[in-house]
Protein backbone atom coordinates (compact mmCIF):
# COMPACT_ATOMS: atom_id res chain seq x y z
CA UNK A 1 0.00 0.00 0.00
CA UNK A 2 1.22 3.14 -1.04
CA UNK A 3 0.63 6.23 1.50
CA UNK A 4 1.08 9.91 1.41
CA UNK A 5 3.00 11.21 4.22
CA UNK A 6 2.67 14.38 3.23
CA UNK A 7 2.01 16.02 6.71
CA UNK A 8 4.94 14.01 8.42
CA UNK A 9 6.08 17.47 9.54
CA UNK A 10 3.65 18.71 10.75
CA UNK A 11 2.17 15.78 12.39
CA UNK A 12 5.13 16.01 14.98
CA UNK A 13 5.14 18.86 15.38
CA UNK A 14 1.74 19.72 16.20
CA UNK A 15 1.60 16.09 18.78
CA UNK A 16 4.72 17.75 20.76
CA UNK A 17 3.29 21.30 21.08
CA UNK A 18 0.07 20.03 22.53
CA UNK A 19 2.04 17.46 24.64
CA UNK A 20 4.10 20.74 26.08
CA UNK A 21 0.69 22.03 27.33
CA UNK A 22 -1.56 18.75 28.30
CA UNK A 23 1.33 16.11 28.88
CA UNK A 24 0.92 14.19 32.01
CA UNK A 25 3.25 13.77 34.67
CA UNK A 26 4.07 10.47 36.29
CA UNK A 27 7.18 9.27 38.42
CA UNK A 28 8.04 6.93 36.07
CA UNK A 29 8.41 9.57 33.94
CA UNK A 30 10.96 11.57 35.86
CA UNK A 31 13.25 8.43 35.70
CA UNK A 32 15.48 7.32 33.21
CA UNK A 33 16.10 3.97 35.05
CA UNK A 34 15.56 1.07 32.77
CA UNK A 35 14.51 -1.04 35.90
CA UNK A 36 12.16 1.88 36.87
CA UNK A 37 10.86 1.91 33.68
CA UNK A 38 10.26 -1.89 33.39
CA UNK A 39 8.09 -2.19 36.37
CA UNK A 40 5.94 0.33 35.33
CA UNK A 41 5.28 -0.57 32.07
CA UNK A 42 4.66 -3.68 33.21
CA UNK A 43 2.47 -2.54 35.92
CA UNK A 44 0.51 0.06 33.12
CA UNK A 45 -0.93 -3.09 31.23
CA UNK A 46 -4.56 -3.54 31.71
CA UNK A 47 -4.19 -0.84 33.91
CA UNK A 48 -4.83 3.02 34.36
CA UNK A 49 -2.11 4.90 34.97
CA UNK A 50 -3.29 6.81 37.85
CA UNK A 51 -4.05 3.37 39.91
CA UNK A 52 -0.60 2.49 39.37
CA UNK A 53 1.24 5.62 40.53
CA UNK A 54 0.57 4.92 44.02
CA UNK A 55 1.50 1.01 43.83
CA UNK A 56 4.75 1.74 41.73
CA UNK A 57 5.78 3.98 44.42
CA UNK A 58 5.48 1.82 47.31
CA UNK A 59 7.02 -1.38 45.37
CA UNK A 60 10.14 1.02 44.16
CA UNK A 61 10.50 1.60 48.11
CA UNK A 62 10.57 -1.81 48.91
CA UNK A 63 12.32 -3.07 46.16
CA UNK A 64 14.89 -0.41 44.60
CA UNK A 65 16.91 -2.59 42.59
CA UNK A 66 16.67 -5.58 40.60
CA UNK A 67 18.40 -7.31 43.08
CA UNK A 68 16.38 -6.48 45.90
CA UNK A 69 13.48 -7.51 43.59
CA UNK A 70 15.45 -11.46 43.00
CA UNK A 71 15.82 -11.34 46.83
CA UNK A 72 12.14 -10.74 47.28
CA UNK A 73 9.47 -14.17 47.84
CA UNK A 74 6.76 -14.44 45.22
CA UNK A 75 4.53 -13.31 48.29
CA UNK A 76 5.55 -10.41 48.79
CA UNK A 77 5.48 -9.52 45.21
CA UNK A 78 1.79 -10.75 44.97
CA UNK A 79 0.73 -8.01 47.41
CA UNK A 80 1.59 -5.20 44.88
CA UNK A 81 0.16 -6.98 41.53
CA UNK A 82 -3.00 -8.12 43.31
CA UNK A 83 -3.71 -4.56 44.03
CA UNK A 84 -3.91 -3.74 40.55
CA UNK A 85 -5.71 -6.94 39.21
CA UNK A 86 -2.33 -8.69 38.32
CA UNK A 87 -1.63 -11.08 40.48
CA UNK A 88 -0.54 -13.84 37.66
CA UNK A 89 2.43 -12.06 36.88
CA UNK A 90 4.10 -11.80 40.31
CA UNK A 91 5.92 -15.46 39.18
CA UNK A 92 6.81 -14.00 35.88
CA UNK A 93 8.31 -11.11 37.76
CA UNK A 94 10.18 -12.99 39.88
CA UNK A 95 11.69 -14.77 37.24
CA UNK A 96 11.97 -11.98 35.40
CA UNK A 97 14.60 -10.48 38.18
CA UNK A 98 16.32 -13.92 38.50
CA UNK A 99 17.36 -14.04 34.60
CA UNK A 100 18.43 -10.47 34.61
CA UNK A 101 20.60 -10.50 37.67
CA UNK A 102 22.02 -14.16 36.32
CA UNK A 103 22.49 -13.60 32.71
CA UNK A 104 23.01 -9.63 32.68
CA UNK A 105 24.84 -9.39 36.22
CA UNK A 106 21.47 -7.27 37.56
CA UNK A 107 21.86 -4.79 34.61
CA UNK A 108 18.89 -4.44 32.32
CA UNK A 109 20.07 -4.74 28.32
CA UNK A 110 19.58 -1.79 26.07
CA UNK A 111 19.93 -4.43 22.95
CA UNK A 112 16.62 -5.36 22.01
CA UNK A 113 16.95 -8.93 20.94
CA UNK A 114 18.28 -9.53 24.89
CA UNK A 115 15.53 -7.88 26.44
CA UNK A 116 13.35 -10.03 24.49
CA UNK A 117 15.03 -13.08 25.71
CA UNK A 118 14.43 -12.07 28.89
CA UNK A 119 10.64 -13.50 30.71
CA UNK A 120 7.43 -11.37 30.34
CA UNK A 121 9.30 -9.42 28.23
CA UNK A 122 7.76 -8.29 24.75
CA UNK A 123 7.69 -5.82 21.93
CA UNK A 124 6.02 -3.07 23.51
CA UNK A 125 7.93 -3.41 26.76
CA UNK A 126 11.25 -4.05 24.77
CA UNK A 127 10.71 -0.69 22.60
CA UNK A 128 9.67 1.30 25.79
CA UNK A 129 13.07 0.86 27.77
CA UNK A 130 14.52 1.23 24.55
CA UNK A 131 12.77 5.17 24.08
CA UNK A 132 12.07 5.50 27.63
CA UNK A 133 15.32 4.52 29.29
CA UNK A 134 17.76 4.69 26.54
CA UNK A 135 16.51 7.65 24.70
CA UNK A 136 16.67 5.32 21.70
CA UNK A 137 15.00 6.61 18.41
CA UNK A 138 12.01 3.73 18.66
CA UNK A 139 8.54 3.69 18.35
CA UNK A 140 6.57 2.36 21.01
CA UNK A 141 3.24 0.97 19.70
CA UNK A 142 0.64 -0.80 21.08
CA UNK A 143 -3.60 -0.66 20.38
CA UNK A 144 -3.78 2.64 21.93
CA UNK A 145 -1.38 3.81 19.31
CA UNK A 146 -2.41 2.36 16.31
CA UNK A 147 -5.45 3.84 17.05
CA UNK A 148 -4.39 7.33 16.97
CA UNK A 149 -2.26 6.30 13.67
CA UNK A 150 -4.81 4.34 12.17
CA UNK A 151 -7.39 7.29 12.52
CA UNK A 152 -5.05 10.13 11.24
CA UNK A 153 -3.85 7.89 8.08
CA UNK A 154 -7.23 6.61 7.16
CA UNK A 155 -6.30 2.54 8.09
CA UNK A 156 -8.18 -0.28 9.89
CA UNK A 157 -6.59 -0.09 13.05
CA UNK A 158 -8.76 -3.05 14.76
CA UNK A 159 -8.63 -6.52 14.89
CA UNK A 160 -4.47 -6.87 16.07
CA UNK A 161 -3.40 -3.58 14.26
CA UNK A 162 -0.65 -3.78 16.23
CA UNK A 163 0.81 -6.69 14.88
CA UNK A 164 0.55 -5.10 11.40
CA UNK A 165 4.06 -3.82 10.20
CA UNK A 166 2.33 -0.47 8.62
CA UNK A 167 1.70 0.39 12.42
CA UNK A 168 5.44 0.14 13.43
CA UNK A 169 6.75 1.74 10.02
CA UNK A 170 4.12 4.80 10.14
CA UNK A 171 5.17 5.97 13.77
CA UNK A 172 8.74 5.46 13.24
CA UNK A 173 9.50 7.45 10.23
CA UNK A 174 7.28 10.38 11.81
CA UNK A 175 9.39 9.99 15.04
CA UNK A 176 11.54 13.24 15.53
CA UNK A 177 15.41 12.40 15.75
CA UNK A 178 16.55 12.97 19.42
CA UNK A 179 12.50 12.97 20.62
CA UNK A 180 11.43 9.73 21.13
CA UNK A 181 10.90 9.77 24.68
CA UNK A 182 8.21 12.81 24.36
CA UNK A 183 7.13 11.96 21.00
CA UNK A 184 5.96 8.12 22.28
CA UNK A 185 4.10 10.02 25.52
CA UNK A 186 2.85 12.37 23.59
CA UNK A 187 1.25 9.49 21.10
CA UNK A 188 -0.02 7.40 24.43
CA UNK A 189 -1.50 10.59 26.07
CA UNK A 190 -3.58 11.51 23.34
CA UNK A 191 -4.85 8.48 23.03
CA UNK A 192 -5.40 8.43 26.94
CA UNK A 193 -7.41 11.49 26.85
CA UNK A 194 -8.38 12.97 23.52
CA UNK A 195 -8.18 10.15 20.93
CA UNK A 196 -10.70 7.83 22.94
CA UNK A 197 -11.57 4.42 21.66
CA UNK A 198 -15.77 4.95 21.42
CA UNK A 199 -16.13 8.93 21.50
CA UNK A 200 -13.21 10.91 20.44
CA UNK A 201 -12.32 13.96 21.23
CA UNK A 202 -11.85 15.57 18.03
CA UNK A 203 -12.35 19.04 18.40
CA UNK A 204 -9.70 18.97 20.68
CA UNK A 205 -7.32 17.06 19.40
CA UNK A 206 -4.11 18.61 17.79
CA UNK A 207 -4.10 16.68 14.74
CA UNK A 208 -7.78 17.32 13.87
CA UNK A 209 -6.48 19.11 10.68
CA UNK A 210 -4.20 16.34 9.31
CA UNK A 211 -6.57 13.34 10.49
CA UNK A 212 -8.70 11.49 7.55
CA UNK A 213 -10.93 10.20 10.30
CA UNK A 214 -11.70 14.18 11.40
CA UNK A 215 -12.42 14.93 7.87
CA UNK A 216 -14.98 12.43 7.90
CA UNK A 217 -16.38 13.14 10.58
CA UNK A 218 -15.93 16.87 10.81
CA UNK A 219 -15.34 18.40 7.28
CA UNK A 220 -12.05 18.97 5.92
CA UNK A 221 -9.63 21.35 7.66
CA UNK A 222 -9.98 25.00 6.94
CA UNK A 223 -7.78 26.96 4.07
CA UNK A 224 -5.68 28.00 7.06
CA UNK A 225 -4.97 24.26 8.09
CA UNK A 226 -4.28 22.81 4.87
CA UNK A 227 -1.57 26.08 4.65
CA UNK A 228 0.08 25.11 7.30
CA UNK A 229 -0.21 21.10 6.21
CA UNK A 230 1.11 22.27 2.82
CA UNK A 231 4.80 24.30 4.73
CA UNK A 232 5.58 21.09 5.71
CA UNK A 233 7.89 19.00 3.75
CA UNK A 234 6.09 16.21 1.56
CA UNK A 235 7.05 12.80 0.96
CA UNK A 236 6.16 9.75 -0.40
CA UNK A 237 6.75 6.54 1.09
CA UNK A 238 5.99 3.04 0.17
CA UNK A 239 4.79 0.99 3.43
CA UNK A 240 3.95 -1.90 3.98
């Protein structure tokens, strides 16, 4: 399938200028710990952020390190995951710990075929301590994201869009160089709050004049908007 990218300027540019006004703040956030990062992505599946701020910081207390976190029993790690409805993964976390203080001597891997060697580990969470932790140029993606891509571009983003390699190519050649930790937040915050699965938010949202799914359901963008679309750079890619 052939796509226009035609607004892959401006399409960053307007996500990270609303993201500078309406992007959350979470402690995970502050932290460029890949072990940090790990247990709160894998706290954040299934899971609204704001429930897990409160269990995140009480486990980091307990368990600072990912040593402290082998040392731990599966017990004690059940009474944080139960909390937030994940109980079944307080064994995967504990051998989660076990393989990276074994095979990586405690440090997490910024190579992505290792972390996904490593238990309960997978794409998403692989590309996240990648961007988040790393500051690696990668696109997180997950259903909340292809969303917000699949609406802008026009594509069927249900049914395992994520899995789809047009959903991983599309975010990563709009990814700014440098900008991947804000440019993956900003992507996972609209989706949180403006981009909504049943009702969107379009009005509101940023990319309202570059989205097909707007145009449908709005109107096209004004002369001003498609201005603006047209100072961007335009390009042509072939994804697939």
């Amino acid at each position: 399938m052939e796509a226009s990218l035609k607004a892959k300027s401006a399409f960053g540019v307007l996500l990270l200028e609303w993201f500078g006004k309406n992007g959350r703040c979470f402690p995970w956030r502050e932290k460029k710990d890949p072990y940090q990062i790990l247990i709160a992505e894998i706290m954040l599946q299934r899971t609204k952020a704001d429930q897990v701020v409160p269990v995140y910081l009480d486990f980091m207390r307990e368990f600072p390190t990912i040593d402290d976190l082998k040392a731990a029993s599966v017990k004690q790690i059940k009474r944080y995951f139960a909390t937030l409805g994940l109980l079944w993964r307080a064994d995967r976390i504990k051998q989660m710990a076990e393989d990276i203080s074994e095979r990586f001597n405690g440090k997490i891997p910024s190579d992505r075929d290792q972390l996904l060697s490593i238990p309960s580990v997978g794409d998403y969470m692989a590309d996240a301590v990648l961007a988040f932790a790393y500051g690696k140029d990668v696109a997180v993606v997950d259903s909340n994201v292809c969303r917000v891509i699949g609406r802008v571009f026009g594509l069927d983003w249900k049914k395992e869009a994520r899995r789809k390699p047009v959903f991983r190519n599309i975010p990563s050649k709009l990814l700014p160089q440098g900008k991947a930790r804000k440019f993956n937040w900003a992507i996972i915050d609209l989706a949180s709050v403006v981009c909504l699965p049943r009702e969107p938010l379009c009005l509101k949202c940023p990319l309202r004049i570059i989205c097909e799914f707007a145009k449908e359901t709005h109107g096209p963008p004004t002369s001003g908007a498609r201005a603006l679309i047209s100072s961007g750079k335009r390009s042509k890619v072939i994804l697939r």
